[in-house]
C-alpha atoms as a PDB file:
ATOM      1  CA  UNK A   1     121.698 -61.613 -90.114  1.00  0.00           C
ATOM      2  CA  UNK A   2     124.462 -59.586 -90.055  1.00  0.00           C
ATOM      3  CA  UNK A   3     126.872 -59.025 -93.154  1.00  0.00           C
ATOM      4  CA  UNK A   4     130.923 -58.871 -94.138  1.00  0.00           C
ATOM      5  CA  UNK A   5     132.506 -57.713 -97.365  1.00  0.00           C
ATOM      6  CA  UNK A   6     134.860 -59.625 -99.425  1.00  0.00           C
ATOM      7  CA  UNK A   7     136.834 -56.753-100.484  1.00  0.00           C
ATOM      8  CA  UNK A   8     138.398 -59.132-103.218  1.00  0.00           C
ATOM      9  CA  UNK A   9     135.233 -58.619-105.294  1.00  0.00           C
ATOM     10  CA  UNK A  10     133.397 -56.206-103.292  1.00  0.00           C
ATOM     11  CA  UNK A  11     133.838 -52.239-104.267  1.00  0.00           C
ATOM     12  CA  UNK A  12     137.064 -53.184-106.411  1.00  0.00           C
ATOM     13  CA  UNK A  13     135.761 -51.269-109.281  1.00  0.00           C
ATOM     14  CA  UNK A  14     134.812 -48.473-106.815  1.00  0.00           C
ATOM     15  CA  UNK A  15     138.052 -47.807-105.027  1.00  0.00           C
ATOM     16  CA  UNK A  16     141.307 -49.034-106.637  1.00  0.00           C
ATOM     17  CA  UNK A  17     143.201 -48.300-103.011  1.00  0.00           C
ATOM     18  CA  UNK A  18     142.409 -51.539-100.708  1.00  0.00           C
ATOM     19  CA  UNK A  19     141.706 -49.560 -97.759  1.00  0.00           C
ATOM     20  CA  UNK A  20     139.254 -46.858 -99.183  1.00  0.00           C
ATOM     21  CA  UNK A  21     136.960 -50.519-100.022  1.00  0.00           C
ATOM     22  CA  UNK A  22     136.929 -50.660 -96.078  1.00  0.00           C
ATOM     23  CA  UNK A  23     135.517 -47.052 -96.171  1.00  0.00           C
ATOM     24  CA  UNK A  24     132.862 -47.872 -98.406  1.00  0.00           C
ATOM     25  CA  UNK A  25     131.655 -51.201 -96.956  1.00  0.00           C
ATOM     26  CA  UNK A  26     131.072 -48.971 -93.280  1.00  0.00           C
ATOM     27  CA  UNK A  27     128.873 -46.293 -95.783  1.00  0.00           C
ATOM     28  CA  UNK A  28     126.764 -49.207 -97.604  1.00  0.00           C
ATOM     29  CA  UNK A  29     126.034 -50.149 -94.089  1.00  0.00           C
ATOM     30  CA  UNK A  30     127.748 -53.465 -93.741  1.00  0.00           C
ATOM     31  CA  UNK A  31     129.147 -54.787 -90.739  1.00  0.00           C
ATOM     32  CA  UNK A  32     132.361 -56.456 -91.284  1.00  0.00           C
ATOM     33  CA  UNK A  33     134.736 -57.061 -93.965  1.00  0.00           C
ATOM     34  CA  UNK A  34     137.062 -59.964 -95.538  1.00  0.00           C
ATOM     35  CA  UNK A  35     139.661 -60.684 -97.797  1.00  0.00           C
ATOM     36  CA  UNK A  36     142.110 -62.991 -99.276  1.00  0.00           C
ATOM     37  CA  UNK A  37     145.425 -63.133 -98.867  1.00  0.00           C
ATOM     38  CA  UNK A  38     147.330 -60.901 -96.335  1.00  0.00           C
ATOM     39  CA  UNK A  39     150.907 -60.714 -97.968  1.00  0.00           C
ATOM     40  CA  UNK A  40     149.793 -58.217-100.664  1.00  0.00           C
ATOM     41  CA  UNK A  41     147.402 -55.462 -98.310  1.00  0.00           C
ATOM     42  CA  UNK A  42     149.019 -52.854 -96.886  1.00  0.00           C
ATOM     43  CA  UNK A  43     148.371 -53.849 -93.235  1.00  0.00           C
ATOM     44  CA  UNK A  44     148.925 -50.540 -91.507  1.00  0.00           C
ATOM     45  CA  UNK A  45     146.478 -48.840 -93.580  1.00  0.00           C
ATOM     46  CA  UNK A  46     144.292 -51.688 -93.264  1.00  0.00           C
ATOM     47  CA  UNK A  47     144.542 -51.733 -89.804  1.00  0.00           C
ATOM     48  CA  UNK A  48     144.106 -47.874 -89.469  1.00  0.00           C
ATOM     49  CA  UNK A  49     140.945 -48.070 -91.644  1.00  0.00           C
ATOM     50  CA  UNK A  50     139.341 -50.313 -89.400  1.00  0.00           C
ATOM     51  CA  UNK A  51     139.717 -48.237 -86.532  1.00  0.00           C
ATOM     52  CA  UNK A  52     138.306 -45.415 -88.601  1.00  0.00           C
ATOM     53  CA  UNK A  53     135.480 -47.340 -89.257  1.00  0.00           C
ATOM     54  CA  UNK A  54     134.847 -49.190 -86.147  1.00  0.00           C
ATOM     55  CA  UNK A  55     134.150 -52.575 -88.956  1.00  0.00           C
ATOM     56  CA  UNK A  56     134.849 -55.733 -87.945  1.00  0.00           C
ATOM     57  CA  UNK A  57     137.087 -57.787 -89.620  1.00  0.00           C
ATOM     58  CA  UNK A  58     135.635 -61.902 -90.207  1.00  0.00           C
ATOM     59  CA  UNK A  59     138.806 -63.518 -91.573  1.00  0.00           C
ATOM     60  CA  UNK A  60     141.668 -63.846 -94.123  1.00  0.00           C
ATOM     61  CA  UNK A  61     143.812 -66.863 -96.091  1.00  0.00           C
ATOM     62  CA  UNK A  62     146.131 -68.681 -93.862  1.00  0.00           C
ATOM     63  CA  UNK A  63     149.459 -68.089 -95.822  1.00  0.00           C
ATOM     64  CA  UNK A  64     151.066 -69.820 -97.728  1.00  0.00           C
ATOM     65  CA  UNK A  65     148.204 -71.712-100.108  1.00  0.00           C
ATOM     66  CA  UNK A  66     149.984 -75.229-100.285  1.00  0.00           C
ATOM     67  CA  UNK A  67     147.925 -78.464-100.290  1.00  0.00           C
ATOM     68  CA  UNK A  68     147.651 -79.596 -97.002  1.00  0.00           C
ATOM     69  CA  UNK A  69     146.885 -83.403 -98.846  1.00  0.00           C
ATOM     70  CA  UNK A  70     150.673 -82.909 -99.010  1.00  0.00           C
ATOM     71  CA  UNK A  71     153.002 -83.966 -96.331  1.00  0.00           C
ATOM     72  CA  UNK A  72     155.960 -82.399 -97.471  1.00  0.00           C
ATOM     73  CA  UNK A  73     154.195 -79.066 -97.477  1.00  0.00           C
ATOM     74  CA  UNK A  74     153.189 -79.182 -94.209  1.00  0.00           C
ATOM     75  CA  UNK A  75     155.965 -77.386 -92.414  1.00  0.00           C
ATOM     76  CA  UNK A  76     155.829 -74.824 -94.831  1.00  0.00           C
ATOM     77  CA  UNK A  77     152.098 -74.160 -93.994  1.00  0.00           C
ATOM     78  CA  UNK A  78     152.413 -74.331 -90.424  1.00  0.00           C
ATOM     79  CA  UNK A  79     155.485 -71.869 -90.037  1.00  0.00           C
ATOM     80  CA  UNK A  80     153.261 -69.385 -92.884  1.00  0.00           C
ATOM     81  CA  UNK A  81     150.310 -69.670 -89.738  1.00  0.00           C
ATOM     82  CA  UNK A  82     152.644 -68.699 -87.314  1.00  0.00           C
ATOM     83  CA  UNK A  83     152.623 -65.378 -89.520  1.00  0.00           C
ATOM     84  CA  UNK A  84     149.062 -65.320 -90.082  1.00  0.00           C
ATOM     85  CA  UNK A  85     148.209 -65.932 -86.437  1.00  0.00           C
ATOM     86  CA  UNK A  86     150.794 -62.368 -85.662  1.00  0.00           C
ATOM     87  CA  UNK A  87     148.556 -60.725 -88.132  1.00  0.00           C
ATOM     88  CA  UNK A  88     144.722 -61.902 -87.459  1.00  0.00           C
ATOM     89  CA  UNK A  89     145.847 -60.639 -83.772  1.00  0.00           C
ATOM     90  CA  UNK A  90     146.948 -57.544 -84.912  1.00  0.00           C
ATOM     91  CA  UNK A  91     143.597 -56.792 -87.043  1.00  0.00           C
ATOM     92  CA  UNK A  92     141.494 -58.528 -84.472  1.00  0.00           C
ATOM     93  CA  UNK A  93     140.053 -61.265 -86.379  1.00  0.00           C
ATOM     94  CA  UNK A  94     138.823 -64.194 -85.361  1.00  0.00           C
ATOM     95  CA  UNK A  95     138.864 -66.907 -88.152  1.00  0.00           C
ATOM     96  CA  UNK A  96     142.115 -67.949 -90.689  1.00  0.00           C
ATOM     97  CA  UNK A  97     140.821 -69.382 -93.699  1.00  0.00           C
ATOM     98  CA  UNK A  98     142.508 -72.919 -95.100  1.00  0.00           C
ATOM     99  CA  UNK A  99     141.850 -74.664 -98.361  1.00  0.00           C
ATOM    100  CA  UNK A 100     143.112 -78.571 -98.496  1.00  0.00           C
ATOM    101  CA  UNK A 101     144.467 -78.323-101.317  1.00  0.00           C
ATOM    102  CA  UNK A 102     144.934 -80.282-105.327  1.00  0.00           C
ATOM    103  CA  UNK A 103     143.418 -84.282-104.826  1.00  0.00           C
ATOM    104  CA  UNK A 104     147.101 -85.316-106.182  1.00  0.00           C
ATOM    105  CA  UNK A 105     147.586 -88.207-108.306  1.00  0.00           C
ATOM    106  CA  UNK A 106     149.228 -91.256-107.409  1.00  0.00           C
ATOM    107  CA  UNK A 107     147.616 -90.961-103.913  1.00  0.00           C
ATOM    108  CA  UNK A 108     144.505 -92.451-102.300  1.00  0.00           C
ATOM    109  CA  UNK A 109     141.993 -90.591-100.578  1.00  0.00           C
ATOM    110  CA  UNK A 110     142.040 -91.992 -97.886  1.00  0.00           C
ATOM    111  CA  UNK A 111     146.480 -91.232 -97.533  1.00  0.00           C
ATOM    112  CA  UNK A 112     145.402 -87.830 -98.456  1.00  0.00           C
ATOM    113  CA  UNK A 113     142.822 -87.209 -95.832  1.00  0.00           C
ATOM    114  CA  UNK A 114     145.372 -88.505 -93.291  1.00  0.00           C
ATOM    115  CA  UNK A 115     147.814 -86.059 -93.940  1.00  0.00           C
ATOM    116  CA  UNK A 116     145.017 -83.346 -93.980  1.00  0.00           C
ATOM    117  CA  UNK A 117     143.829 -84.354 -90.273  1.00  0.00           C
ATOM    118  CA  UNK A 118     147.212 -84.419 -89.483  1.00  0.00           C
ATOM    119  CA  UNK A 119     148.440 -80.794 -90.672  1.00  0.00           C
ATOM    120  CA  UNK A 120     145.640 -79.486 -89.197  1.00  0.00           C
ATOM    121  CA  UNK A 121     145.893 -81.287 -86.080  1.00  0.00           C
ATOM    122  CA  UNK A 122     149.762 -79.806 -85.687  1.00  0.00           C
ATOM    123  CA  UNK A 123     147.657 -76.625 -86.836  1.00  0.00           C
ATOM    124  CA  UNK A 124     145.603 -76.894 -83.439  1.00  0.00           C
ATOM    125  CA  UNK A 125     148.832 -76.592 -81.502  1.00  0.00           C
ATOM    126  CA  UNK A 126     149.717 -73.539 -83.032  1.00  0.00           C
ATOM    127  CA  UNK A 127     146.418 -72.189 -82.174  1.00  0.00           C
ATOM    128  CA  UNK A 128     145.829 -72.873 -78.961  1.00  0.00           C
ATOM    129  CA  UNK A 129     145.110 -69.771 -76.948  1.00  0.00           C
ATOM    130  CA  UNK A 130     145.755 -67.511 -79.729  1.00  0.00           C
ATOM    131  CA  UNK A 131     141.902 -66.655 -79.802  1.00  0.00           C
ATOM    132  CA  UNK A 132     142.397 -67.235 -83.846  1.00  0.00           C
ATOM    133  CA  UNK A 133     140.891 -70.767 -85.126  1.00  0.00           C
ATOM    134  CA  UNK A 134     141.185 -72.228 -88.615  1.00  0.00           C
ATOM    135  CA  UNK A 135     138.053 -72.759 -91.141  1.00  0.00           C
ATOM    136  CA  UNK A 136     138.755 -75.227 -93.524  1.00  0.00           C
ATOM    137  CA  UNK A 137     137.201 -74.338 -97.036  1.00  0.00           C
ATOM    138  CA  UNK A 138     135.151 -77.299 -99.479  1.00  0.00           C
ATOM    139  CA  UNK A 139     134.948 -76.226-102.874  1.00  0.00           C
ATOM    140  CA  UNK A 140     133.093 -77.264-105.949  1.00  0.00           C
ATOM    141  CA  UNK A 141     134.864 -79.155-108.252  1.00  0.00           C
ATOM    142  CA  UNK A 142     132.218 -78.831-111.328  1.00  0.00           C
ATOM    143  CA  UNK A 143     132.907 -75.208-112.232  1.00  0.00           C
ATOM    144  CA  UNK A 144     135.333 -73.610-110.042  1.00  0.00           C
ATOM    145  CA  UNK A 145     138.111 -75.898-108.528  1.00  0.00           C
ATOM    146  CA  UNK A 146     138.314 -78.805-110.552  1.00  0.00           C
ATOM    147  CA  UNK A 147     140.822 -81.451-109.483  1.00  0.00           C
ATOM    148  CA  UNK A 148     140.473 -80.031-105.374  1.00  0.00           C
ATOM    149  CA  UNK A 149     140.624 -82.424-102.794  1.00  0.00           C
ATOM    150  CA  UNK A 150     137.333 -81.594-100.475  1.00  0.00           C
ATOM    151  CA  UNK A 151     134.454 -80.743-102.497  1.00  0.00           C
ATOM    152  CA  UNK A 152     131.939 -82.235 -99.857  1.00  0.00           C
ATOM    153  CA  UNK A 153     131.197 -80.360 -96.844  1.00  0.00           C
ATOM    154  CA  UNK A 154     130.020 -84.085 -95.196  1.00  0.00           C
ATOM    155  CA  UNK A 155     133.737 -85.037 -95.496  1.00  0.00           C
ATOM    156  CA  UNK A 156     134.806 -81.647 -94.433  1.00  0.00           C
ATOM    157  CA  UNK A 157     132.542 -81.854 -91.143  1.00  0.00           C
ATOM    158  CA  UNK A 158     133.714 -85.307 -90.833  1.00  0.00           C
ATOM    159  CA  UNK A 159     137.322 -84.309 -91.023  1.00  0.00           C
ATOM    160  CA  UNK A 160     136.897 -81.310 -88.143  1.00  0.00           C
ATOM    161  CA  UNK A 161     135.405 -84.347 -85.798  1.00  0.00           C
ATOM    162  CA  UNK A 162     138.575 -86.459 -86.591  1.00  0.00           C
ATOM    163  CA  UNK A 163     140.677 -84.187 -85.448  1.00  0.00           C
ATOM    164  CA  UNK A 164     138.528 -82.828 -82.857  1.00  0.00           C
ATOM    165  CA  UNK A 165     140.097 -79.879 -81.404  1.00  0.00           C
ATOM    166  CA  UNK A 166     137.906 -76.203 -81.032  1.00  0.00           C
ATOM    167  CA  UNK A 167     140.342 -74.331 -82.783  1.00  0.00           C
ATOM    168  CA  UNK A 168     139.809 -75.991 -86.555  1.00  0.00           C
ATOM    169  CA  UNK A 169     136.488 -75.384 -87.955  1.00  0.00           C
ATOM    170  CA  UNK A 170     134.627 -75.167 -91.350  1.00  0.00           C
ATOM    171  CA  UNK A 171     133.888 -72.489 -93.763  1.00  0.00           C
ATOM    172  CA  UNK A 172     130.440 -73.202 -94.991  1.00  0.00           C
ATOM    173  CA  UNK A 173     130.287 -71.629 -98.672  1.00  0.00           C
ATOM    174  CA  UNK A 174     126.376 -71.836 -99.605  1.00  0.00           C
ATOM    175  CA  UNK A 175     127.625 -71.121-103.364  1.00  0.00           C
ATOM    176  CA  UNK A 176     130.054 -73.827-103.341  1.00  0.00           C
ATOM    177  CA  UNK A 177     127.781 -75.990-101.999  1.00  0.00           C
ATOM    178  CA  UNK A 178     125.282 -75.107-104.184  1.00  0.00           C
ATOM    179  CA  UNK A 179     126.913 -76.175-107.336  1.00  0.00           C
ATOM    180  CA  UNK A 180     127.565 -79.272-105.902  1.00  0.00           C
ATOM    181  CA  UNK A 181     123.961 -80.107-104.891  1.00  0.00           C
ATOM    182  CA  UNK A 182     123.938 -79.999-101.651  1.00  0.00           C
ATOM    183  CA  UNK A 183     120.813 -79.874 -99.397  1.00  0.00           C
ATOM    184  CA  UNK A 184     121.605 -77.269 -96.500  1.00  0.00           C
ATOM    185  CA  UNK A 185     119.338 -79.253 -94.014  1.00  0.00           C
ATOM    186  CA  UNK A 186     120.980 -82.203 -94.666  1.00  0.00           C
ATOM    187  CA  UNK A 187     124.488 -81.475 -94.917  1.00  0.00           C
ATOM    188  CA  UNK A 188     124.310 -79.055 -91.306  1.00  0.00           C
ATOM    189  CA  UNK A 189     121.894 -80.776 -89.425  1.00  0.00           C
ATOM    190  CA  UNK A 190     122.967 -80.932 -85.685  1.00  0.00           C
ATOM    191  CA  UNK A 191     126.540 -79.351 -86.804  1.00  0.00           C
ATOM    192  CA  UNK A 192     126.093 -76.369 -87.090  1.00  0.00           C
ATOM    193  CA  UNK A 193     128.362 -75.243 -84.460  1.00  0.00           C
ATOM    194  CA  UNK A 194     131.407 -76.429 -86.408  1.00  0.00           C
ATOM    195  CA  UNK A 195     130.898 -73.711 -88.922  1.00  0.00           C
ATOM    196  CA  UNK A 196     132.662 -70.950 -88.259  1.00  0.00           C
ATOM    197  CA  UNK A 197     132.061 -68.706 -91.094  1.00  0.00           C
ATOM    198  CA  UNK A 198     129.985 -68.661 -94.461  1.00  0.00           C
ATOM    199  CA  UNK A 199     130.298 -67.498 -97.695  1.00  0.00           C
ATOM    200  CA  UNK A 200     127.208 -66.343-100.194  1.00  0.00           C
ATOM    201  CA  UNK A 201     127.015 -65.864-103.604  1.00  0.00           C
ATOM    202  CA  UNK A 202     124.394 -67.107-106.740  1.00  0.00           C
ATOM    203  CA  UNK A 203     124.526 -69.435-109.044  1.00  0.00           C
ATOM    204  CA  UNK A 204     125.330 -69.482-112.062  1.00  0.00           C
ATOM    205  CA  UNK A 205     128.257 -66.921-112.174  1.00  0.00           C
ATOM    206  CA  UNK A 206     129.018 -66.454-108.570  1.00  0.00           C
ATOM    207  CA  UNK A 207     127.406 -62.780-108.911  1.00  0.00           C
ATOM    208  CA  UNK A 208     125.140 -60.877-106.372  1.00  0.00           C
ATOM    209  CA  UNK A 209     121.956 -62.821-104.577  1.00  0.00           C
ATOM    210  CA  UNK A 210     119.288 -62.556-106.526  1.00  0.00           C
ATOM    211  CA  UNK A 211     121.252 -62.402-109.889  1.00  0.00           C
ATOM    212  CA  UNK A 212     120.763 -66.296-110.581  1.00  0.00           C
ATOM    213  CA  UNK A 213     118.645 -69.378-109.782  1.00  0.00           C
ATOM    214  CA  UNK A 214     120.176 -70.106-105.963  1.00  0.00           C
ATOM    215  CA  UNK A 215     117.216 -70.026-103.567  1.00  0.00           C
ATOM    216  CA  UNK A 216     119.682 -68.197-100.721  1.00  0.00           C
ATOM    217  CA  UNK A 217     117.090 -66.617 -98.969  1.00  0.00           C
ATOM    218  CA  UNK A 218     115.727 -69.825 -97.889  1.00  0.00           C
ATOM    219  CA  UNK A 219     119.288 -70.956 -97.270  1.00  0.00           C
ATOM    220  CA  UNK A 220     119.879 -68.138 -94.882  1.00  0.00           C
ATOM    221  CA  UNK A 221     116.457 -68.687 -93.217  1.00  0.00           C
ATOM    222  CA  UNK A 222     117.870 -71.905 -91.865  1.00  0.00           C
ATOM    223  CA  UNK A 223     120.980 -70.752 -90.698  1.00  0.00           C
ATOM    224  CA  UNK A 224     118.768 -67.935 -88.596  1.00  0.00           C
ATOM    225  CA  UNK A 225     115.929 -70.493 -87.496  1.00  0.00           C
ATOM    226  CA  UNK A 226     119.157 -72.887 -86.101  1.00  0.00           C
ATOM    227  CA  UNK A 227     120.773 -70.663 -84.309  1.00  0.00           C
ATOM    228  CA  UNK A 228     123.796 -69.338 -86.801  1.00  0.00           C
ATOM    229  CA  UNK A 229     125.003 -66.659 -84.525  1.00  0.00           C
ATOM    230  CA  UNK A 230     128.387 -65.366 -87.010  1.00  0.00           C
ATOM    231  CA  UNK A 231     128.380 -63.442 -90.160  1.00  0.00           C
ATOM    232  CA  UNK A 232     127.723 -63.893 -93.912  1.00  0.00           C
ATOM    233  CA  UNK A 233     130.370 -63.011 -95.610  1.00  0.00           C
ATOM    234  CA  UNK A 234     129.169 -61.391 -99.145  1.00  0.00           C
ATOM    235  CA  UNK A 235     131.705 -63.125-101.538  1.00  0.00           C
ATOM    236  CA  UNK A 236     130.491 -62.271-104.948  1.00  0.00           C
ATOM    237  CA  UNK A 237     131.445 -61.034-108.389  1.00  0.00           C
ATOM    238  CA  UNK A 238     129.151 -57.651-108.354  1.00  0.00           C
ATOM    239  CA  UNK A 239     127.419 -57.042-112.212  1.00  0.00           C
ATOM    240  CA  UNK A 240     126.806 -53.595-111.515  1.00  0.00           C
ATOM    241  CA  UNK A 241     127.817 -50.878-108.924  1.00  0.00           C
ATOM    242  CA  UNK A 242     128.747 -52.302-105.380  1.00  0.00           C
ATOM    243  CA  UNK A 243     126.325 -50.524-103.480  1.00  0.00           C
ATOM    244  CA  UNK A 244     123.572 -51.664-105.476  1.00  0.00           C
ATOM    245  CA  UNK A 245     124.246 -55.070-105.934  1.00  0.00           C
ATOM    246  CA  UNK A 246     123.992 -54.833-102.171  1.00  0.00           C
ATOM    247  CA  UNK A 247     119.987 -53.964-103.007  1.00  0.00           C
ATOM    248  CA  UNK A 248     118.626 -57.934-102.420  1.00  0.00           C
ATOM    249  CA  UNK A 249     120.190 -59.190 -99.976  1.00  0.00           C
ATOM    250  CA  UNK A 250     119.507 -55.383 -97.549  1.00  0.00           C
ATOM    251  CA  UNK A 251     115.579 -55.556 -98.678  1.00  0.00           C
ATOM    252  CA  UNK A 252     115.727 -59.243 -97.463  1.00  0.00           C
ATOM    253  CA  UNK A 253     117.084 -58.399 -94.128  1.00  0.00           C
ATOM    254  CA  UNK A 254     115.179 -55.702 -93.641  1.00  0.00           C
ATOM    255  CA  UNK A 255     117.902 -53.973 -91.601  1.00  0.00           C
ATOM    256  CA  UNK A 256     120.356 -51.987 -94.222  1.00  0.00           C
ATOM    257  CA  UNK A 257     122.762 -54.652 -94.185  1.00  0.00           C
ATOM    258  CA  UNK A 258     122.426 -56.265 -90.744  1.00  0.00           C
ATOM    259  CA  UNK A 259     122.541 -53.153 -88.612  1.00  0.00           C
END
């Protein structure tokens, strides 16, 4: 299994310059790195780290964060990925990240998760042939996200076969999913190949594997025994210094991070 740094969380205490976190992930032996939201890095530098580095770079937030439950955002959104898509080229990665967006009131679901398959069926256009797809994000709504539209990763899957195109995906968060009592197996089985990207952290507090009660280890044993081929993005809230919070989930791999 191979590993990415959510530079969000990841060495933030460590190196208040975003970049210099890209420097640190390559040293603790990781293999690739994420973030958040583009608008606010310093691209160049982030770019020119990279190279240094020779890391790989999993994904970023499709810009601008409006729900996508929303119709009358969905211009907005799409002309923001036109932007994203310019800069995911530029850095060389591979996945945009896209979160649905606030369950609004006065709405059914079911109007709701139209307009969702539709935005991200427009979204598909815009895609096409950019070798950049989008990974839609569930989220729990019991402790982190309260009032969000998709906190089921069934619905989510079921949402990438409505609109059935290669370039929209899922973001499988093993945290998230977690907290909502999810069974891996069952949630995954026989679609696994519309994850593009996943997300670890323990539960409670959404701190380092191995800090909590999540069994992760036999989570990731089942992405590995099916055939998950793409990263794990570490996307954690460290309790101690970076590089060893990083301790449980290298000793578990065996392989200083994935390499």
């Amino acid at each position: 299994m191979k590993y990415s740094a959510c530079l969000e969380w990841l060495f933030a205490a460590e190196a208040p310059v975003f970049a210099d976190r890209i420097r640190l992930a390559r040293k603790a032996g990781l293999d690739g790195i994420e973030f958040w939201l583009w608008s606010n890095k310093d691209i160049d530098a982030v770019k020119a780290a990279l190279d240094e580095t020779g890391l790989a770079i999993t994904g970023f937030v499709a810009e601008p964060m409006v729900p996508l439950t929303d119709p009358a955002r969905h211009d907005e959104f799409l002309e923001g990925l036109r932007k994203s898509i310019d800069v995911a080229r530029r850095l060389g990665a591979p996945t945009l990240i896209a979160q649905a967006g606030a369950d609004l009131p006065g709405r059914s679901r079911a109007e709701q998760r139209a307009a969702l398959t539709d935005c991200l069926g427009r979204a598909a256009d815009i895609l096409a042939g950019s070798g950049v797809r989008l990974a839609v994000e569930p989220l729990n709504t019991r402790v982190d996200h309260v009032g969000y539209f998709l906190p089921s990763t069934v619905e989510g899957l079921d949402i990438i076969d409505d609109v059935g195109r290669p370039e929209i995906k899922i973001l499988y968060d093993i945290y998230h999913s977690a907290v909502m009592s999810e069974d891996i197996a069952t949630v995954l089985d026989g679609r696994l190949d519309r994850v593009a990207h996943v997300h670890l952290a323990d539960t409670p507090g959404r701190h380092e594997p191995g800090s909590g009660t999540l069994d992760w280890k036999a989570r990731l044993g089942w992405l590995a025994r099916n055939g998950y081929q793409g990263m794990v993005g570490l996307e954690y809230k460290p309790t101690k210094d970076t590089a060893a919070s990083l301790a449980a989930v290298q000793a578990w791999t065996g392989t200083n991070g994935g390499r």
